[in-house]
Protein backbone atom coordinates (compact mmCIF):
# COMPACT_ATOMS: atom_id res chain seq x y z
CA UNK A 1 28.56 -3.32 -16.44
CA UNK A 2 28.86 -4.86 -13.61
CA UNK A 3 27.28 -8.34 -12.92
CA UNK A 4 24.96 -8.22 -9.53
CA UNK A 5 23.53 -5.96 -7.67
CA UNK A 6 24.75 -2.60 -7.31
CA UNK A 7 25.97 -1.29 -3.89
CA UNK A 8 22.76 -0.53 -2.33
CA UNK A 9 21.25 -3.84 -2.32
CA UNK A 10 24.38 -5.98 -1.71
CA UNK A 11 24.65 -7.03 1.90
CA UNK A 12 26.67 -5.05 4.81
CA UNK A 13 29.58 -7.63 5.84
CA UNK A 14 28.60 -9.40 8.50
CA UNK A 15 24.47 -9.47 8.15
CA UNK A 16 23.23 -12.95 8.70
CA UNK A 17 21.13 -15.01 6.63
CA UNK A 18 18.35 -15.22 9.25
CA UNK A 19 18.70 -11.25 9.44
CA UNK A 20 18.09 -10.63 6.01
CA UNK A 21 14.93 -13.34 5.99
CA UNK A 22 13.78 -11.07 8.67
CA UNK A 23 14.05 -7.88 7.09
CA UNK A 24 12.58 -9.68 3.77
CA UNK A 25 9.85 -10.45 5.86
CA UNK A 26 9.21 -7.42 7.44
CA UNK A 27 9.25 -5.45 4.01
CA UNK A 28 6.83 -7.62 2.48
CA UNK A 29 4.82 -7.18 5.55
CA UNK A 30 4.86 -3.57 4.58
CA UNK A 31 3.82 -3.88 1.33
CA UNK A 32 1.11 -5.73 2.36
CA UNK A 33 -0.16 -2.96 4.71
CA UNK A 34 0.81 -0.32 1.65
CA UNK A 35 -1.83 -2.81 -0.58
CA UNK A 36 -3.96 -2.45 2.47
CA UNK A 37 -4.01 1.28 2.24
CA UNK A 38 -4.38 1.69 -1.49
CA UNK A 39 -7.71 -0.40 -0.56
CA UNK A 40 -8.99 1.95 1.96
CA UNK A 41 -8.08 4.77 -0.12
CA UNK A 42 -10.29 2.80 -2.67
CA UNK A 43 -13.15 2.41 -0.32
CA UNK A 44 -13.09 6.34 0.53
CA UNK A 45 -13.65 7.10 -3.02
CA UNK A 46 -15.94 4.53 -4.01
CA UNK A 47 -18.27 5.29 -1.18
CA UNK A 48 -17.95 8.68 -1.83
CA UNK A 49 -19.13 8.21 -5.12
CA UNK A 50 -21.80 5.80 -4.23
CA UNK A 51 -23.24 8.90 -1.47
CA UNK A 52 -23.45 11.14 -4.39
CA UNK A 53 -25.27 8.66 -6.64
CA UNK A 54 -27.78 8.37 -3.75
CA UNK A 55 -28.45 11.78 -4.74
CA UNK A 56 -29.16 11.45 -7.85
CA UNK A 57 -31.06 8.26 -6.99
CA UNK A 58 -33.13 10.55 -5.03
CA UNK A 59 -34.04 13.00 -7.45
CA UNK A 60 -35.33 10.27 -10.32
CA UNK A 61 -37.40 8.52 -6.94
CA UNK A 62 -39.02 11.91 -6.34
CA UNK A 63 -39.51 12.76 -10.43
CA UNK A 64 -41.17 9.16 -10.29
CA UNK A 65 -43.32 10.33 -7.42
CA UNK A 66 -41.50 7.70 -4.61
CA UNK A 67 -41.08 10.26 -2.43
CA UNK A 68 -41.63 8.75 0.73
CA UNK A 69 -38.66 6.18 -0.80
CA UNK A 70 -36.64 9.52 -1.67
CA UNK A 71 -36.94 10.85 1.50
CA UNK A 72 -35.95 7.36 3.18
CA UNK A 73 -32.89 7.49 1.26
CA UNK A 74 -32.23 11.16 2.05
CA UNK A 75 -32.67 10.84 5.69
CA UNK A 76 -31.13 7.58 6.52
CA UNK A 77 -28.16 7.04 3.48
CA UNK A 78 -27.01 10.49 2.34
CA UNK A 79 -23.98 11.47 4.72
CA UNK A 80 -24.16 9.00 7.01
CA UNK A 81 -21.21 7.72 9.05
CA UNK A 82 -20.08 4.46 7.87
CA UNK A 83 -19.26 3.43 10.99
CA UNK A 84 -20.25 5.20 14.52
CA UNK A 85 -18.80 9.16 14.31
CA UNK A 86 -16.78 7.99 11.10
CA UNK A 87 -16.39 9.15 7.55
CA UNK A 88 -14.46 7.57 5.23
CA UNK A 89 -11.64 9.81 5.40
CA UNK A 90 -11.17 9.36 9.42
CA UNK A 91 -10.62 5.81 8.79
CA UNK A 92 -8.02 6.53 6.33
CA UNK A 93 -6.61 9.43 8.25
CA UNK A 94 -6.79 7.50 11.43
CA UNK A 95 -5.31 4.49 9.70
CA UNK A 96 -2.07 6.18 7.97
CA UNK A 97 -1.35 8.11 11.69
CA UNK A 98 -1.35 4.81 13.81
CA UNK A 99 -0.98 1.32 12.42
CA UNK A 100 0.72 2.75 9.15
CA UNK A 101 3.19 5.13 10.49
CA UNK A 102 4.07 2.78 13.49
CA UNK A 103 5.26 0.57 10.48
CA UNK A 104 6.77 2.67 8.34
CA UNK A 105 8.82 3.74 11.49
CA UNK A 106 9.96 0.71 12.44
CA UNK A 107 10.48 -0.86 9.55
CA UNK A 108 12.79 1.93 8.11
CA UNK A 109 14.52 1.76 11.95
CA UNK A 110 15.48 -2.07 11.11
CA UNK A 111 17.28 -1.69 7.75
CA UNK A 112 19.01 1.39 9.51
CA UNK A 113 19.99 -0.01 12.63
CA UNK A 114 21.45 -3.96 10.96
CA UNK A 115 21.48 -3.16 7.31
CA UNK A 116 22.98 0.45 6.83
CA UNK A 117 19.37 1.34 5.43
CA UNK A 118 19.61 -0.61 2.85
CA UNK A 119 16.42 -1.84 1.42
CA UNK A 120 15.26 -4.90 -0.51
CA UNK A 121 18.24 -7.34 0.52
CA UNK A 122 16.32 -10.33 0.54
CA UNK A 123 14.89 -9.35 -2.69
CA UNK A 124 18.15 -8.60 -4.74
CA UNK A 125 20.01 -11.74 -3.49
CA UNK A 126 16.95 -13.49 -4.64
CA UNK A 127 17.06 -11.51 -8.02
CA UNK A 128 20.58 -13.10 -8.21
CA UNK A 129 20.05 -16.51 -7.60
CA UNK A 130 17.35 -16.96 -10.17
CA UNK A 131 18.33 -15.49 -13.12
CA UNK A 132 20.42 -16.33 -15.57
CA UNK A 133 23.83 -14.90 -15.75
CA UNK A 134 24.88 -13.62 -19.29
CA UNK A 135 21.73 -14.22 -20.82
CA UNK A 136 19.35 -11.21 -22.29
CA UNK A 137 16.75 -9.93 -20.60
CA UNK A 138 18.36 -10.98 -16.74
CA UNK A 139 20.71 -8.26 -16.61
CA UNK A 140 21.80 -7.66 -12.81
CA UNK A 141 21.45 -3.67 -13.24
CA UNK A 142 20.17 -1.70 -16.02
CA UNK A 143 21.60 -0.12 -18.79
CA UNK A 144 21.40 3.70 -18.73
CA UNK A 145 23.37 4.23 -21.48
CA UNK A 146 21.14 4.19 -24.26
């Protein structure tokens, strides 16, 4: 087996070390938005979730005879934009068509136009400089064959 990373994340000849920084950076900076999304994503469903516990808050206010309360609720909570003309899911789908496709773009353009596409350079050389060679458990690669 060999020992370091296998020919997708080694470096083109030629890329800088400033380069690869940059493209380091610009991955993580799309992971971050990635984390970003899994929270709006999170925030749909959860708010969701709290609308239709409004109605079943409503329905216990009304058994309890709060209906002027129930009707508040009703009126002013259930369905209602959380921000002006917006649902939950136009932020999200509004969301993943700009700021999060703009990114995905150009980051993938980046590692395709200096690195021959290849992803997580900054990553694998760092991978390689930390662990320990020979030793279990810090393998460069993994072992398919068992």
């Amino acid at each position: 087996m060999a020992d370091g990373p296998d020919a997708e994340h080694r470096r083109p000849d030629g890329l800088d070390d400033v380069t690869v920084q940059a493209l380091g950076k610009l991955s993580e900076a799309l992971e971050t938005v990635e984390r970003v999304r899994g929270h709006l994503y999170a925030m749909h469903q959860l708010t969701g979730t709290a609308d239709f516990m409004l109605d079943e808050a409503v329905s216990l206010f009304m058994q309890a005879g709060h209906t002027e309360l129930a009707d508040r609720i009703q009126r002013e909570l259930i369905g209602r934009n959380v921000i002006p003309g917006h649902w939950t899911f136009q932020i999200v789908e509004a969301y993943d068509d700009g700021y999060y496709t703009e990114l995905r773009t150009v980051e993938r353009d980046a590692r395709e136009r200096l690195a021959q596409g290849r992803r997580h350079l900054y990553e694998a050389e760092l991978k390689e400089r930390r662990r320990t060679h020979g030793r279990p458990g810090h393998e460069a690669l993994p072992d398919y064959s068992g």
